[in-house]
C-alpha atoms as a PDB file:
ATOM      1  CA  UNK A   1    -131.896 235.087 296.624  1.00  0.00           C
ATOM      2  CA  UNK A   2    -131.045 237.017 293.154  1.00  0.00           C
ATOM      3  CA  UNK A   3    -132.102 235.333 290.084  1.00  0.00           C
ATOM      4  CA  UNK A   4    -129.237 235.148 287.365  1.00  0.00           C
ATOM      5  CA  UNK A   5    -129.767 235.335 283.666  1.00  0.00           C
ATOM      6  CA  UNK A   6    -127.712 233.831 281.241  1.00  0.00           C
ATOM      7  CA  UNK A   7    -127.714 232.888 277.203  1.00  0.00           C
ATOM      8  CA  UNK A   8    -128.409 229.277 278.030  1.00  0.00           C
ATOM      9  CA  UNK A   9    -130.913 230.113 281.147  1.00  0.00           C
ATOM     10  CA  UNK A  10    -134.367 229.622 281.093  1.00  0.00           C
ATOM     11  CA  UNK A  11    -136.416 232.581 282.632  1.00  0.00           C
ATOM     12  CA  UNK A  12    -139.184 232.019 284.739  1.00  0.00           C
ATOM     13  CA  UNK A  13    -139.863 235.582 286.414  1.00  0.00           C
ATOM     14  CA  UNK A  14    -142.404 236.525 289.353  1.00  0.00           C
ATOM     15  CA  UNK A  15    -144.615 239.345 289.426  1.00  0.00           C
ATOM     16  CA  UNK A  16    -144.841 241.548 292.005  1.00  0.00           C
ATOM     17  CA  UNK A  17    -146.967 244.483 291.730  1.00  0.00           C
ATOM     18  CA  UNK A  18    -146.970 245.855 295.291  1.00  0.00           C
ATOM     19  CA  UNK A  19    -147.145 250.207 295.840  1.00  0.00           C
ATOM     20  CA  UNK A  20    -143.651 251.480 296.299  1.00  0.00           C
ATOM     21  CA  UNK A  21    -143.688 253.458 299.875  1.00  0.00           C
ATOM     22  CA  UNK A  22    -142.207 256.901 299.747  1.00  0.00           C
ATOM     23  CA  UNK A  23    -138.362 256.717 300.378  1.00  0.00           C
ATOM     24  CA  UNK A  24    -135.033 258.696 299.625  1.00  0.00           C
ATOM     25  CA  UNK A  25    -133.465 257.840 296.690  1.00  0.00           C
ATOM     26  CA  UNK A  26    -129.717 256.963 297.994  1.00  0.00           C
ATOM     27  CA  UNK A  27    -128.740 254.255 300.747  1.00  0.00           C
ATOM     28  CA  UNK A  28    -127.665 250.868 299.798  1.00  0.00           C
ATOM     29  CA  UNK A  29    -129.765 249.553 302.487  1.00  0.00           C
ATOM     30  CA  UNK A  30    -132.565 251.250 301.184  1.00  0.00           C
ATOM     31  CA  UNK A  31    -132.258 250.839 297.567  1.00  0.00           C
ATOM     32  CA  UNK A  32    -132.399 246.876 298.617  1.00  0.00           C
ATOM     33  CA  UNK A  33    -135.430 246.650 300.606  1.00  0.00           C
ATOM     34  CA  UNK A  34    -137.170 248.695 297.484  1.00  0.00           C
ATOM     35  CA  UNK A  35    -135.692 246.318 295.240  1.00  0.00           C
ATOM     36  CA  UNK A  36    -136.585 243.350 296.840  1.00  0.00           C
ATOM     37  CA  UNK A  37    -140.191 243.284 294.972  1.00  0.00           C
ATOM     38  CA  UNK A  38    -137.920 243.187 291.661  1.00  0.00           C
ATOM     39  CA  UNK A  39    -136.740 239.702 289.880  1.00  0.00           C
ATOM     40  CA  UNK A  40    -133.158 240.458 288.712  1.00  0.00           C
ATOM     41  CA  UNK A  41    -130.884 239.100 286.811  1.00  0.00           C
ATOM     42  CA  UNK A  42    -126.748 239.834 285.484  1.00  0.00           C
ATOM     43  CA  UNK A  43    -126.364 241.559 282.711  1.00  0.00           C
ATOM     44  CA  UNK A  44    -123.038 241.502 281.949  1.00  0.00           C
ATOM     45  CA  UNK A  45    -120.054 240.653 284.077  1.00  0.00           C
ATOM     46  CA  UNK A  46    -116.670 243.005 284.811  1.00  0.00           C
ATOM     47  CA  UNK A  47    -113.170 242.866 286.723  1.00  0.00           C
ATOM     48  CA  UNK A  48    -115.118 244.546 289.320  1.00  0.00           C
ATOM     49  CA  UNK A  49    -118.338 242.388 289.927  1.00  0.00           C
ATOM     50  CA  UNK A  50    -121.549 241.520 288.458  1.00  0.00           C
ATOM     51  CA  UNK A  51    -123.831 244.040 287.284  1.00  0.00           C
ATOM     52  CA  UNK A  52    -127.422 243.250 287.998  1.00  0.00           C
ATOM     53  CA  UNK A  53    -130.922 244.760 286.240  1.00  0.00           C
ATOM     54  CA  UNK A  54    -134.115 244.436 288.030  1.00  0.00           C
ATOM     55  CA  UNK A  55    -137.230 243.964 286.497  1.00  0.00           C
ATOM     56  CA  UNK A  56    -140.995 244.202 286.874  1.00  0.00           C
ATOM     57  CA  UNK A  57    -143.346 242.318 284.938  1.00  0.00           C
ATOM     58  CA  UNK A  58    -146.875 243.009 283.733  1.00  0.00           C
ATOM     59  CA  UNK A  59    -149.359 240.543 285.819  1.00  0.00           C
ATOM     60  CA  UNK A  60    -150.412 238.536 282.383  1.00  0.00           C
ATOM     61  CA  UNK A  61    -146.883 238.648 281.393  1.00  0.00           C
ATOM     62  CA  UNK A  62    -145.661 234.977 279.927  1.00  0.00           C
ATOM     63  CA  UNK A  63    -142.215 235.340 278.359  1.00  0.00           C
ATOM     64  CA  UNK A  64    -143.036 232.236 276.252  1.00  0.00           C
ATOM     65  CA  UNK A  65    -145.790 233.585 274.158  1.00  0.00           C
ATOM     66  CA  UNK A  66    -145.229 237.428 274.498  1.00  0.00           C
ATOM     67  CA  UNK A  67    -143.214 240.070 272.867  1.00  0.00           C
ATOM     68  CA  UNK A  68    -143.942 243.074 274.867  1.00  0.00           C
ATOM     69  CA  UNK A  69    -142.337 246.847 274.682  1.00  0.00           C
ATOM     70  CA  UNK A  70    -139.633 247.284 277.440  1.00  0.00           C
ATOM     71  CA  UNK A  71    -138.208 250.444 279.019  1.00  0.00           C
ATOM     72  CA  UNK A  72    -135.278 250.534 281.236  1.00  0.00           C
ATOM     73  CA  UNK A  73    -134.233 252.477 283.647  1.00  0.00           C
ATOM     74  CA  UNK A  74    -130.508 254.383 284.263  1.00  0.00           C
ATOM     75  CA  UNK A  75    -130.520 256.394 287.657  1.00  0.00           C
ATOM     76  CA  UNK A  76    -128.800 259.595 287.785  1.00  0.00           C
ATOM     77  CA  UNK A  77    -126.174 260.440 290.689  1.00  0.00           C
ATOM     78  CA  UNK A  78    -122.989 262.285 288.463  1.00  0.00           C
ATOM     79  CA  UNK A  79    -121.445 259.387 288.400  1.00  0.00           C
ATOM     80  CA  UNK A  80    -120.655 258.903 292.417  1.00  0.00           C
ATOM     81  CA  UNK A  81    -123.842 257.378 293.267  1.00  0.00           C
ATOM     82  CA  UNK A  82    -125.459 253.962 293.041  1.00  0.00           C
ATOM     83  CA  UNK A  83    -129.338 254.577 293.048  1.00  0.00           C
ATOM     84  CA  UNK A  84    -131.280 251.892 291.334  1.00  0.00           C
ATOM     85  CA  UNK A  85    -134.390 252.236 293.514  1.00  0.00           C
ATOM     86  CA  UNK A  86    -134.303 255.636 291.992  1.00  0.00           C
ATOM     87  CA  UNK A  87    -137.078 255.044 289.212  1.00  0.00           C
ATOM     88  CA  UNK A  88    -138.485 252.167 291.156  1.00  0.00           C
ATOM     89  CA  UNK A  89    -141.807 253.937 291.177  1.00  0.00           C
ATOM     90  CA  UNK A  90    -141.887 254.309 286.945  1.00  0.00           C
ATOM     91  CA  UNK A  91    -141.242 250.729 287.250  1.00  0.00           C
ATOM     92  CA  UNK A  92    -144.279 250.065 288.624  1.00  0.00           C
ATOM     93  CA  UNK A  93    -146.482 252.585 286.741  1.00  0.00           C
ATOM     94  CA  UNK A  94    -145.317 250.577 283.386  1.00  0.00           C
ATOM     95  CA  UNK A  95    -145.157 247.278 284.402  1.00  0.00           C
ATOM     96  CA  UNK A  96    -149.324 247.755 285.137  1.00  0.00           C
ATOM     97  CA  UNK A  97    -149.515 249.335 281.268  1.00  0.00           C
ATOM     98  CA  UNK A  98    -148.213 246.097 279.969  1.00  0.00           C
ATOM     99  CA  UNK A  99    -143.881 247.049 279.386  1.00  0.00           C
ATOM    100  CA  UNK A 100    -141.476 245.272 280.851  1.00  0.00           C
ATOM    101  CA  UNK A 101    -139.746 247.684 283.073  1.00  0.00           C
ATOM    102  CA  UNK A 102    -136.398 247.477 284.254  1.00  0.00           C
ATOM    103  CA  UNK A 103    -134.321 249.561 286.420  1.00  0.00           C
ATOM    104  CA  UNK A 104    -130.582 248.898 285.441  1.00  0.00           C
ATOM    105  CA  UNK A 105    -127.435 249.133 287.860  1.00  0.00           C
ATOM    106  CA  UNK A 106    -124.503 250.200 286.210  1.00  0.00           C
ATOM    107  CA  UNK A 107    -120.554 251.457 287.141  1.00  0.00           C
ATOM    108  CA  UNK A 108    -119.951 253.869 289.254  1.00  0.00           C
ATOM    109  CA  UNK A 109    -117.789 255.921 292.166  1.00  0.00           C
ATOM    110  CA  UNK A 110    -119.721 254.484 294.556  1.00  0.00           C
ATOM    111  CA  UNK A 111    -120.285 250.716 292.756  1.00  0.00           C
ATOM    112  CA  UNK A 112    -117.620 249.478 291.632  1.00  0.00           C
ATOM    113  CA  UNK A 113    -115.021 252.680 291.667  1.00  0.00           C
ATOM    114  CA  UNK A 114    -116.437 253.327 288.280  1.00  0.00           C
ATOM    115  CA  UNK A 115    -115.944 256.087 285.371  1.00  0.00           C
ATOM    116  CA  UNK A 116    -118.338 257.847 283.111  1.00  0.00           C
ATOM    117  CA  UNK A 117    -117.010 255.741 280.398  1.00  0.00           C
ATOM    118  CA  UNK A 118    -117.821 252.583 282.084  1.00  0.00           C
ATOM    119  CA  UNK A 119    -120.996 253.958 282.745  1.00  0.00           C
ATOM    120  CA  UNK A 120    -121.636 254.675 278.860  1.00  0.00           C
ATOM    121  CA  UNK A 121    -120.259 251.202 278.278  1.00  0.00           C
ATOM    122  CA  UNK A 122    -122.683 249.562 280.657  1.00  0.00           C
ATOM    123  CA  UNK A 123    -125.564 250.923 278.917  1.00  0.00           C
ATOM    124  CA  UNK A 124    -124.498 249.956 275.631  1.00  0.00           C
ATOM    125  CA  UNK A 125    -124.356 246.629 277.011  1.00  0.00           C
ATOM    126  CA  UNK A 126    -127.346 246.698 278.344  1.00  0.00           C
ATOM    127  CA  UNK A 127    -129.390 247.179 275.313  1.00  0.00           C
ATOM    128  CA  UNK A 128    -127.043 244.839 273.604  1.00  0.00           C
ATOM    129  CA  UNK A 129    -128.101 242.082 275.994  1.00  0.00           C
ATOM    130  CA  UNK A 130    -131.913 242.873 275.831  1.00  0.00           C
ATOM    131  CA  UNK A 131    -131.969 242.954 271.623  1.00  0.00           C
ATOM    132  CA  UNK A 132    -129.490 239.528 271.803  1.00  0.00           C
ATOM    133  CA  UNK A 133    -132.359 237.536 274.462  1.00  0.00           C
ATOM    134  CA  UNK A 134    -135.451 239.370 273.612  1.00  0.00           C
ATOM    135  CA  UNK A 135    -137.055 235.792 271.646  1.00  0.00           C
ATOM    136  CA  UNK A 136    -136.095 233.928 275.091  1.00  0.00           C
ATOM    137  CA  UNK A 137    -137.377 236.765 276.958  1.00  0.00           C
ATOM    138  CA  UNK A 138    -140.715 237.704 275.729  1.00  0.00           C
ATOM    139  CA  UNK A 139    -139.716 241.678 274.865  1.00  0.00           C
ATOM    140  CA  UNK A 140    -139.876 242.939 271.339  1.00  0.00           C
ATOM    141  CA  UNK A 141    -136.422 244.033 270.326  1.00  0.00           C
ATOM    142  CA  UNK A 142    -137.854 246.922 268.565  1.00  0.00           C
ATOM    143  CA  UNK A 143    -139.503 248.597 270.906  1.00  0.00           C
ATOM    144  CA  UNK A 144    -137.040 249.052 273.442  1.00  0.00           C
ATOM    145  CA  UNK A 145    -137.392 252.104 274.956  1.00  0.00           C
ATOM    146  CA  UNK A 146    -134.033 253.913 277.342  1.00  0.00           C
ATOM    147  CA  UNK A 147    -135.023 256.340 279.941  1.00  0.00           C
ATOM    148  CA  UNK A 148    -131.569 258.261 282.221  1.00  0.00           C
ATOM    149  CA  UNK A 149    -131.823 261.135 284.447  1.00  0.00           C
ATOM    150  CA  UNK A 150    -128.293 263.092 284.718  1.00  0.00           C
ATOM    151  CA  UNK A 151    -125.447 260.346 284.105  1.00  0.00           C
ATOM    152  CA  UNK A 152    -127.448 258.099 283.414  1.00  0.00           C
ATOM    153  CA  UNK A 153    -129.235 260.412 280.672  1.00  0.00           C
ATOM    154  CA  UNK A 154    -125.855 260.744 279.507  1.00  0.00           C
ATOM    155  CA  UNK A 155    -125.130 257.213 278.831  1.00  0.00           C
ATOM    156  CA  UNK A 156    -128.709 256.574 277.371  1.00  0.00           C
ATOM    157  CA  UNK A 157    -127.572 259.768 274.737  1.00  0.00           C
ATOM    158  CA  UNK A 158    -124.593 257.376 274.031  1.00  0.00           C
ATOM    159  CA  UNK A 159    -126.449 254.273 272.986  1.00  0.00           C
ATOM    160  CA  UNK A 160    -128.032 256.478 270.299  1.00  0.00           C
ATOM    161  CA  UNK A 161    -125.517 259.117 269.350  1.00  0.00           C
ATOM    162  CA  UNK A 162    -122.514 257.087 269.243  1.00  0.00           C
ATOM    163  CA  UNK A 163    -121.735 255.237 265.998  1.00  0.00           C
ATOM    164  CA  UNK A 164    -121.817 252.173 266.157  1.00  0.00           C
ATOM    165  CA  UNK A 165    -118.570 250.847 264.772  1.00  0.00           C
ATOM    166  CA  UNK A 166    -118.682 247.062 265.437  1.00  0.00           C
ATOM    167  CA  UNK A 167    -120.827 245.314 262.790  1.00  0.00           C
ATOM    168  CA  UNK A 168    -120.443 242.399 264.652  1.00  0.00           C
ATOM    169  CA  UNK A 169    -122.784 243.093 267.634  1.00  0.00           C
ATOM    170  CA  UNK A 170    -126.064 244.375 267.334  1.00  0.00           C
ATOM    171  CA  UNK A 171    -126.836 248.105 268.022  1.00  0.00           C
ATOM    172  CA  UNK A 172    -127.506 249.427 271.311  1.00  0.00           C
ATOM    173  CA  UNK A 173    -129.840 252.459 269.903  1.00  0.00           C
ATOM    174  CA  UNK A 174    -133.306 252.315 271.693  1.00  0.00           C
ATOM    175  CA  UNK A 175    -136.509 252.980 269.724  1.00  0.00           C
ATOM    176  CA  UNK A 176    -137.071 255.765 271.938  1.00  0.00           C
ATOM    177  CA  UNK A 177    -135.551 258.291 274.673  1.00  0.00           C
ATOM    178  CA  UNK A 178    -136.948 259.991 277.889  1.00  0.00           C
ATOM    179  CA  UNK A 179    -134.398 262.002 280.091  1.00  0.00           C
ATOM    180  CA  UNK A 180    -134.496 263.946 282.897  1.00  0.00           C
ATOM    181  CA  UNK A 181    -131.983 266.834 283.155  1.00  0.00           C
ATOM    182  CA  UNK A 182    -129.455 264.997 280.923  1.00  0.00           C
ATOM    183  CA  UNK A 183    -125.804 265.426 280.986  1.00  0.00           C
ATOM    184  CA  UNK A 184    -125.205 266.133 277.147  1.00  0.00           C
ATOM    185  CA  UNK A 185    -122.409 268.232 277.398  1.00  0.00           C
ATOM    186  CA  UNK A 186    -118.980 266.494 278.835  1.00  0.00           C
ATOM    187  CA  UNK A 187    -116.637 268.128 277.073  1.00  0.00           C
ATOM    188  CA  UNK A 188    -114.668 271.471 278.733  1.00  0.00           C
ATOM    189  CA  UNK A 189    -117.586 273.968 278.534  1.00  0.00           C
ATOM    190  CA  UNK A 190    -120.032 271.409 279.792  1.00  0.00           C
ATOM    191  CA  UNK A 191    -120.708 269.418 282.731  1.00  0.00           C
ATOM    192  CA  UNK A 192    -118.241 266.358 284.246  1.00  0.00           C
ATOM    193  CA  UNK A 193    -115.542 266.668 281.772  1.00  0.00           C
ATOM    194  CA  UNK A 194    -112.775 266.216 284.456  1.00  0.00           C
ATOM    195  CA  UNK A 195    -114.214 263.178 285.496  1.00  0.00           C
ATOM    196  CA  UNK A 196    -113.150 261.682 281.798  1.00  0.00           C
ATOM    197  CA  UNK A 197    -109.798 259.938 281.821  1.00  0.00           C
ATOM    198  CA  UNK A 198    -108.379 263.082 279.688  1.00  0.00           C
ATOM    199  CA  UNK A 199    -110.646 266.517 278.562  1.00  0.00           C
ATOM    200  CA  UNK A 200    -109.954 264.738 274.977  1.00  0.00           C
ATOM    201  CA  UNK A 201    -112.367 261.388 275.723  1.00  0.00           C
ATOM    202  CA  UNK A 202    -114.952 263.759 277.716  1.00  0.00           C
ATOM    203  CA  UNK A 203    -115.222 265.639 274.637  1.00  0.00           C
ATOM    204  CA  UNK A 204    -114.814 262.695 272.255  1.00  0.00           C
ATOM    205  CA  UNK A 205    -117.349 260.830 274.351  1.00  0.00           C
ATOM    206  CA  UNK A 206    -120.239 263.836 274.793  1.00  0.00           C
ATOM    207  CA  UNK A 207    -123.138 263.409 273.273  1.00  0.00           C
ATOM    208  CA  UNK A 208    -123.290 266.880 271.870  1.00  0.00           C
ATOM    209  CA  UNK A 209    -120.033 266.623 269.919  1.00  0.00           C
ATOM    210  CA  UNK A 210    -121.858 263.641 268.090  1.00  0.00           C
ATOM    211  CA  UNK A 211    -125.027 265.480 266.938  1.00  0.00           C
ATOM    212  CA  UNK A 212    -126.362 266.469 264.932  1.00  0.00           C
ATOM    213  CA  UNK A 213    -127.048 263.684 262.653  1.00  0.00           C
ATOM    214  CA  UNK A 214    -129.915 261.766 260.985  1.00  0.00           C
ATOM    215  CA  UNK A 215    -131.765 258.815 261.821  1.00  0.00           C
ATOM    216  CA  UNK A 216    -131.891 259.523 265.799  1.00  0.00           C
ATOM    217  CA  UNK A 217    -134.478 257.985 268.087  1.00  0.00           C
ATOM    218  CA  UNK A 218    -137.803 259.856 269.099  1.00  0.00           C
ATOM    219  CA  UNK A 219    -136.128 261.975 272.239  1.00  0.00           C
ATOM    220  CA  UNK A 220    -138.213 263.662 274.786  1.00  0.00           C
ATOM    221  CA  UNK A 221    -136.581 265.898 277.387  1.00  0.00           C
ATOM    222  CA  UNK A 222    -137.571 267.363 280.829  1.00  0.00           C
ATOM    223  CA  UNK A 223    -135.702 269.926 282.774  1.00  0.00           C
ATOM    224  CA  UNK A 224    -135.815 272.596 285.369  1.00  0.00           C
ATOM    225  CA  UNK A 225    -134.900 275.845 284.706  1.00  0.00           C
ATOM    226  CA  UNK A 226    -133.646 276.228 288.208  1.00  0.00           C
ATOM    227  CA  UNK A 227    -131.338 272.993 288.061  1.00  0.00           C
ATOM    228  CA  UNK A 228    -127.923 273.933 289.483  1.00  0.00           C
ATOM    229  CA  UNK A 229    -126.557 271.193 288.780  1.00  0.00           C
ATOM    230  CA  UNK A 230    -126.715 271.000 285.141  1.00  0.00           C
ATOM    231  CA  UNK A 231    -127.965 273.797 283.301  1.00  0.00           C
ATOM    232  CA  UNK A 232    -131.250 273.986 281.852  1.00  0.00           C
ATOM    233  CA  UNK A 233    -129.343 275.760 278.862  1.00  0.00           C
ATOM    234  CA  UNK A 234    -127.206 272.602 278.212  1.00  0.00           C
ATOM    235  CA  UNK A 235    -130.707 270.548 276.867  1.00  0.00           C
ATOM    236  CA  UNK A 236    -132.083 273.570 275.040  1.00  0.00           C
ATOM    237  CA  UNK A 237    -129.136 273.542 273.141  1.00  0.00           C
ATOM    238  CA  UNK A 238    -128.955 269.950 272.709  1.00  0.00           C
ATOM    239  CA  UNK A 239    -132.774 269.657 271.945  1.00  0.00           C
ATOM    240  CA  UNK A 240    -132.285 272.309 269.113  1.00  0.00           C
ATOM    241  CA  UNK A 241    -129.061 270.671 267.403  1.00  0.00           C
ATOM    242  CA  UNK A 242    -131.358 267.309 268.062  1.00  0.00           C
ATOM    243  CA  UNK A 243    -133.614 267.996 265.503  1.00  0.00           C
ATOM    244  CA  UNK A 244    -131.780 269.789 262.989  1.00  0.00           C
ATOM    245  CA  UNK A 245    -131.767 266.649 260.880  1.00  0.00           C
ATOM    246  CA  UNK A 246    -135.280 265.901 261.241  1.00  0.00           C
ATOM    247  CA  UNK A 247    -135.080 264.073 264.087  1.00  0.00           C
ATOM    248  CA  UNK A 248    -137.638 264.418 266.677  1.00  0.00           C
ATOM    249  CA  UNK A 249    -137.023 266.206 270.293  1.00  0.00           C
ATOM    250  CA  UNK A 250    -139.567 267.660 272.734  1.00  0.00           C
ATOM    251  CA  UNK A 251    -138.191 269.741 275.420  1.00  0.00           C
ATOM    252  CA  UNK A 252    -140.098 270.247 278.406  1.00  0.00           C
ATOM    253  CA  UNK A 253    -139.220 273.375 280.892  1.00  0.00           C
ATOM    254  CA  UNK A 254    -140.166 272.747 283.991  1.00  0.00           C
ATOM    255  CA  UNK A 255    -140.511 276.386 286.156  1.00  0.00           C
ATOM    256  CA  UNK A 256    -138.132 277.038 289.438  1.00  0.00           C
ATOM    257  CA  UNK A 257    -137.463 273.144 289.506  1.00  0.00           C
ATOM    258  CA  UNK A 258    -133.937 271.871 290.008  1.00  0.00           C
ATOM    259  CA  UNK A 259    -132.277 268.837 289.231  1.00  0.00           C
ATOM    260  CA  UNK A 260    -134.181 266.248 291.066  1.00  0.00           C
ATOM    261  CA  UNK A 261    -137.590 267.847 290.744  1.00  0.00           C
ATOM    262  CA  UNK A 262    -139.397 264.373 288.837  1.00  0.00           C
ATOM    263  CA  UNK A 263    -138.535 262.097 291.584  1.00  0.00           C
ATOM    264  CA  UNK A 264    -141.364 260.684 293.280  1.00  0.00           C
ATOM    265  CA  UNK A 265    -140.174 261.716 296.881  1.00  0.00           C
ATOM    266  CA  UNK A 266    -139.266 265.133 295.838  1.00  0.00           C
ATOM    267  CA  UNK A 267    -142.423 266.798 294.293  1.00  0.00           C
ATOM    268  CA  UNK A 268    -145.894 264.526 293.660  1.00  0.00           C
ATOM    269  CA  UNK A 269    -147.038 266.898 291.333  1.00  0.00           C
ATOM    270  CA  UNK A 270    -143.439 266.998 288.977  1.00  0.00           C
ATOM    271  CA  UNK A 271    -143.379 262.993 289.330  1.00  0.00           C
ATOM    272  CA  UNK A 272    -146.958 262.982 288.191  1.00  0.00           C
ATOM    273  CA  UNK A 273    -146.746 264.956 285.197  1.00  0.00           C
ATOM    274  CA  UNK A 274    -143.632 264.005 284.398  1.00  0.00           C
ATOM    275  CA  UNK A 275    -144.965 260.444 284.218  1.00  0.00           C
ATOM    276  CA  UNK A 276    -148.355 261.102 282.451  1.00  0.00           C
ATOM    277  CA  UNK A 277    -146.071 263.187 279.609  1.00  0.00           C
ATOM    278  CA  UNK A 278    -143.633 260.144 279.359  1.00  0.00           C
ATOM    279  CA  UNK A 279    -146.478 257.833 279.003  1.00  0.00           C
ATOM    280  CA  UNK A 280    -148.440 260.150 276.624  1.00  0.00           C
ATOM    281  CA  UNK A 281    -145.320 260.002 274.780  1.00  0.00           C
ATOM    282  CA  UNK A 282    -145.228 256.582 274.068  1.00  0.00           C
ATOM    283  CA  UNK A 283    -148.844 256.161 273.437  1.00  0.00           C
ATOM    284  CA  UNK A 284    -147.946 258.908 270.323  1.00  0.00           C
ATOM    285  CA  UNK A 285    -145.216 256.483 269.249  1.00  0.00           C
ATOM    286  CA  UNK A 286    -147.479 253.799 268.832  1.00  0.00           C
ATOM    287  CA  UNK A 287    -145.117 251.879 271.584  1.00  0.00           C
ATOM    288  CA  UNK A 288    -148.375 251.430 274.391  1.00  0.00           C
ATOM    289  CA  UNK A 289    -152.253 252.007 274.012  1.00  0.00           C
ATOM    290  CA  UNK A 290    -154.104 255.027 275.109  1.00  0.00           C
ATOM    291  CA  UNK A 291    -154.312 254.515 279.235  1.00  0.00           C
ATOM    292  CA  UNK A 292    -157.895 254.298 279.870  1.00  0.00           C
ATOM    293  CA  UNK A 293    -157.256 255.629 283.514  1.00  0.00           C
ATOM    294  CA  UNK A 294    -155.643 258.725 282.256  1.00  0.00           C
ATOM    295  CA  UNK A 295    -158.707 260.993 282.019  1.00  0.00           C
ATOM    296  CA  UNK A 296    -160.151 259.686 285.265  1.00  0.00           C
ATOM    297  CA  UNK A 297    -156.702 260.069 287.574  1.00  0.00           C
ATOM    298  CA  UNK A 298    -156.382 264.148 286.127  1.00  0.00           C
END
């Protein structure tokens, strides 16, 4: 039975820290029985239904004393698939460093009948509702790191590249961004622009149109050159508009790899280093501590 989360709710999570088996990343049936180790909770409720984020816990974790670093999770899937088992595996990997890891479900085609804008919406929400709880939670509000591959890397660019226009609510820019093969172009010349409600909002709405500009999140990148899906090209741009204003971007090219080469069912090897880098990355940040495993498990 699914565990809801509201403002007045007390939260009382479980830990599970089992080894995810090796498993595609689509299938509603699927994604469940993978989720199933995960406590979850609603993060925000639509017309359409209530949209649920899963999360894994550290084993000391005590959301009463604790104000650990968090990084969530938005699957890729252009926008027509729901995949939240997708980064299942990361879950796990830094839920044992000490984060709070959460793998976030969010609208789309196949969930919902949703749009790229509700997608970029959800997202926005979902940071909102992690910065607004993090005292009841146990996370630290400033360390909230966002991690999308493909749409979802697309609405994760949002929560940082948009401005943030209501003074009211509290910003939904994480402290940090990993992506994988990122949508960053939606407007004509890019990628998904017809799915917009009008070529107008796809371009209004891209995250490219909205760089380059100062004060951006740490951003680290990873993308095959073979993707032919979306174009290895699109992030190399991106990455070098990214930092024109001092902002920080690492791209990483990844050789005769397409679009789902870091997923832990496609390529051990990709997944690996893709995961070492990302963790490497936030050890730099100051976000974790240096893995003491890391030199032992090259």
């Amino acid at each position: 039975m699914e565990k809801l989360f509201y403002a007045n709710a007390s939260l009382s999570p479980e830990t599970h820290m089992n080894t995810p088996p090796k498993a595609p990343i689509i299938g509603e049936a699927r994604n469940q029985q993978m989720l199933s180790s995960a406590t979850s909770y609603i993060y925000q409720q639509t017309p359409a239904g209530d949209l649920m984020a899963h999360f894994f816990f550290p084993q000391d974790y005590d959301y009463e004393v604790d104000c650990r670093p968090v990084i969530v999770f938005f699957h890729g899937g252009l926008w027509d698939l729901s995949a939240p088992a997708q980064f299942i595996p990361h879950c796990h990997h830094f839920a044992s460093r000490g984060m709070v890891a959460i793998t976030v479900e969010y609208r789309n085609k196949a969930h919902f009948d949703g749009t790229p804008e509700d997608a970029i919406i959800d997202a926005k929400e979902m940071m909102i509702f992690l910065k607004t709880h993090a005292a009841s939670m146990g996370i630290n509000p400033e360390k909230i790191i966002a991690v999308g591959a493909s749409a979802g890397g697309n609405a994760v660019l949002c929560t940082a590249v948009h401005p943030h226009l209501d003074e009211g609510r509290l910003s939904p820019k994480p402290a940090a961004m990993v992506l994988f093969g990122p949508i960053s172009d939606t407007t004509v010349k890019g990628i998904g622009n017809e799915s917009f409600a009008s070529p107008k909002i796809g371009k209004l709405l891209s995250p490219s149109t909205n760089i380059p500009k100062k004060d951006l999140p740490p951003c680290l990148i990873f993308h095959g050159n073979a993707d032919r899906v979306v174009p290895f090209e699109q992030s190399d741009r991106f990455a070098k508009r990214y930092r024109k204003k001092r902002n920080k971007c690492e791209l990483m090219e990844f050789k005769k790899a397409g679009h789902t080469f870091f997923n832990f069912n496609s390529d051990e090897q990709n997944y690996e280093l893709t995961l070492r880098s990302t963790d490497h990355f936030l050890v730099e940040l100051g976000i974790l501590e240096p893995d003491p495993l890391a030199d032992i498990m090259r």
